[in-house]
Protein backbone atom coordinates (compact mmCIF):
# COMPACT_ATOMS: atom_id res chain seq x y z
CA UNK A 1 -24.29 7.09 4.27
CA UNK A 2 -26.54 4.77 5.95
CA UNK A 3 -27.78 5.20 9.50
CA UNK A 4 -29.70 2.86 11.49
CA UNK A 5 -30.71 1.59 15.06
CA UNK A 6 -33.39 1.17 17.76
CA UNK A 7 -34.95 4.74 17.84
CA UNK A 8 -37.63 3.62 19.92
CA UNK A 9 -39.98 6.05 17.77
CA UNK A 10 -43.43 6.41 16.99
CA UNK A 11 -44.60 8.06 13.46
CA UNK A 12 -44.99 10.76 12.84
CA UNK A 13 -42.37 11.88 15.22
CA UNK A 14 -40.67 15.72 15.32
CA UNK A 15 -37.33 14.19 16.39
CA UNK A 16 -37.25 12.24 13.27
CA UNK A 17 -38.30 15.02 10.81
CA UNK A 18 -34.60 16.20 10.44
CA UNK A 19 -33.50 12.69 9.55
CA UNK A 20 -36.68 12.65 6.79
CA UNK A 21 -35.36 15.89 5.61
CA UNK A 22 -32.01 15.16 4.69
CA UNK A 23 -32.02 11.33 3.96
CA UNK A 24 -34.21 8.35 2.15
CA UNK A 25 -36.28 6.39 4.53
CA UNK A 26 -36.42 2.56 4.15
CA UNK A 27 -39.73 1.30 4.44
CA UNK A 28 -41.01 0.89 8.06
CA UNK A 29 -41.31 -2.73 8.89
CA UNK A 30 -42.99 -4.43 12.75
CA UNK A 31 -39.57 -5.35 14.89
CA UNK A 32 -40.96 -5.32 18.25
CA UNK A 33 -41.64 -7.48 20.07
CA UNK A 34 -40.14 -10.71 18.35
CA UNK A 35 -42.77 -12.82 19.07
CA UNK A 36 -45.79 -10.90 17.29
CA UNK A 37 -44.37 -7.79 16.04
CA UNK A 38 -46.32 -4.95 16.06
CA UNK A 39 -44.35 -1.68 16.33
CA UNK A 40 -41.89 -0.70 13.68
CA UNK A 41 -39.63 1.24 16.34
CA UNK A 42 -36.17 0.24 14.39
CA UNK A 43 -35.65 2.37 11.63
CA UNK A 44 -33.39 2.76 8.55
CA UNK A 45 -32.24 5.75 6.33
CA UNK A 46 -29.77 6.63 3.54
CA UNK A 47 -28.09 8.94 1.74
CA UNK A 48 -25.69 9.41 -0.94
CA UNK A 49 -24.95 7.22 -4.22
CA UNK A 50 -27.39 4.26 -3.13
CA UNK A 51 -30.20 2.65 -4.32
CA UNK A 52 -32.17 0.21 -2.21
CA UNK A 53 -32.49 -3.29 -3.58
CA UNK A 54 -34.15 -5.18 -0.92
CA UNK A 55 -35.51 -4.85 2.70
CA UNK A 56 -37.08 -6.59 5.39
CA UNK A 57 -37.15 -7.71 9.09
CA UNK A 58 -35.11 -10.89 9.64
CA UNK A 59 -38.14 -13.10 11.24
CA UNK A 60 -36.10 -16.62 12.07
CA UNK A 61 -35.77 -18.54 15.55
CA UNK A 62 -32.35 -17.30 16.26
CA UNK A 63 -33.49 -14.14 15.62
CA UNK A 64 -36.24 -14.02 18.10
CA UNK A 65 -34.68 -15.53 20.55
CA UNK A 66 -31.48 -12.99 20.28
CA UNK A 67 -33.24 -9.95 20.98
CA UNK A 68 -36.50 -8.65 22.21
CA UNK A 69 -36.18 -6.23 18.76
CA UNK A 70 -36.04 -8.20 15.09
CA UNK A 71 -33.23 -7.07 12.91
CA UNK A 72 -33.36 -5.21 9.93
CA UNK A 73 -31.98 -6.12 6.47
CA UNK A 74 -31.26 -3.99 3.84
CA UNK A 75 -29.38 -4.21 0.69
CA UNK A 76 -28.34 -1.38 -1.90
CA UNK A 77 -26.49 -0.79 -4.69
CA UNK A 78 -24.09 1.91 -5.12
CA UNK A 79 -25.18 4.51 -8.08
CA UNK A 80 -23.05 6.45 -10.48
CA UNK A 81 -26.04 8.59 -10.84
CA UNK A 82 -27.01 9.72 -7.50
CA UNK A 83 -24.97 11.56 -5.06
């Protein structure tokens, strides 16, 4: 399972806790705004038979000029030993 979006979130937040609980949490990384990012308010988390290989914010021109939010990258391998 992976789940992730534009949560608009600050840490530590008690409507994320459940999500904390229950699933791995990428490392936070600054998305907003695009031009200096400061906030990480864009959040990724996992769950089952993965295990994270790489993540990052996507920092490029056509990426700040797409959204007022940077986009998230993350890449995982799928694990015979978790699950």
């Amino acid at each position: 399972m992976i789940l992730l979006g534009d949560f608009n979130e600050w840490y530590p937040s008690r409507r994320l806790k459940p999500l904390d609980a229950r699933l791995e949490r990428v490392v936070r990384r600054a998305t907003w705004p695009t031009r200096w990012p400061l906030l990480a308010l864009d959040r990724i988390w996992y769950g089952g038979p993965l295990e994270l290989e790489a993540s990052g914010a996507v920092r490029t021109r056509q990426t700040r000029l797409a959204s007022d939010h940077l986009p998230l990258m993350a890449r995982f391998l799928v694990s015979r030993q978790r699950g």
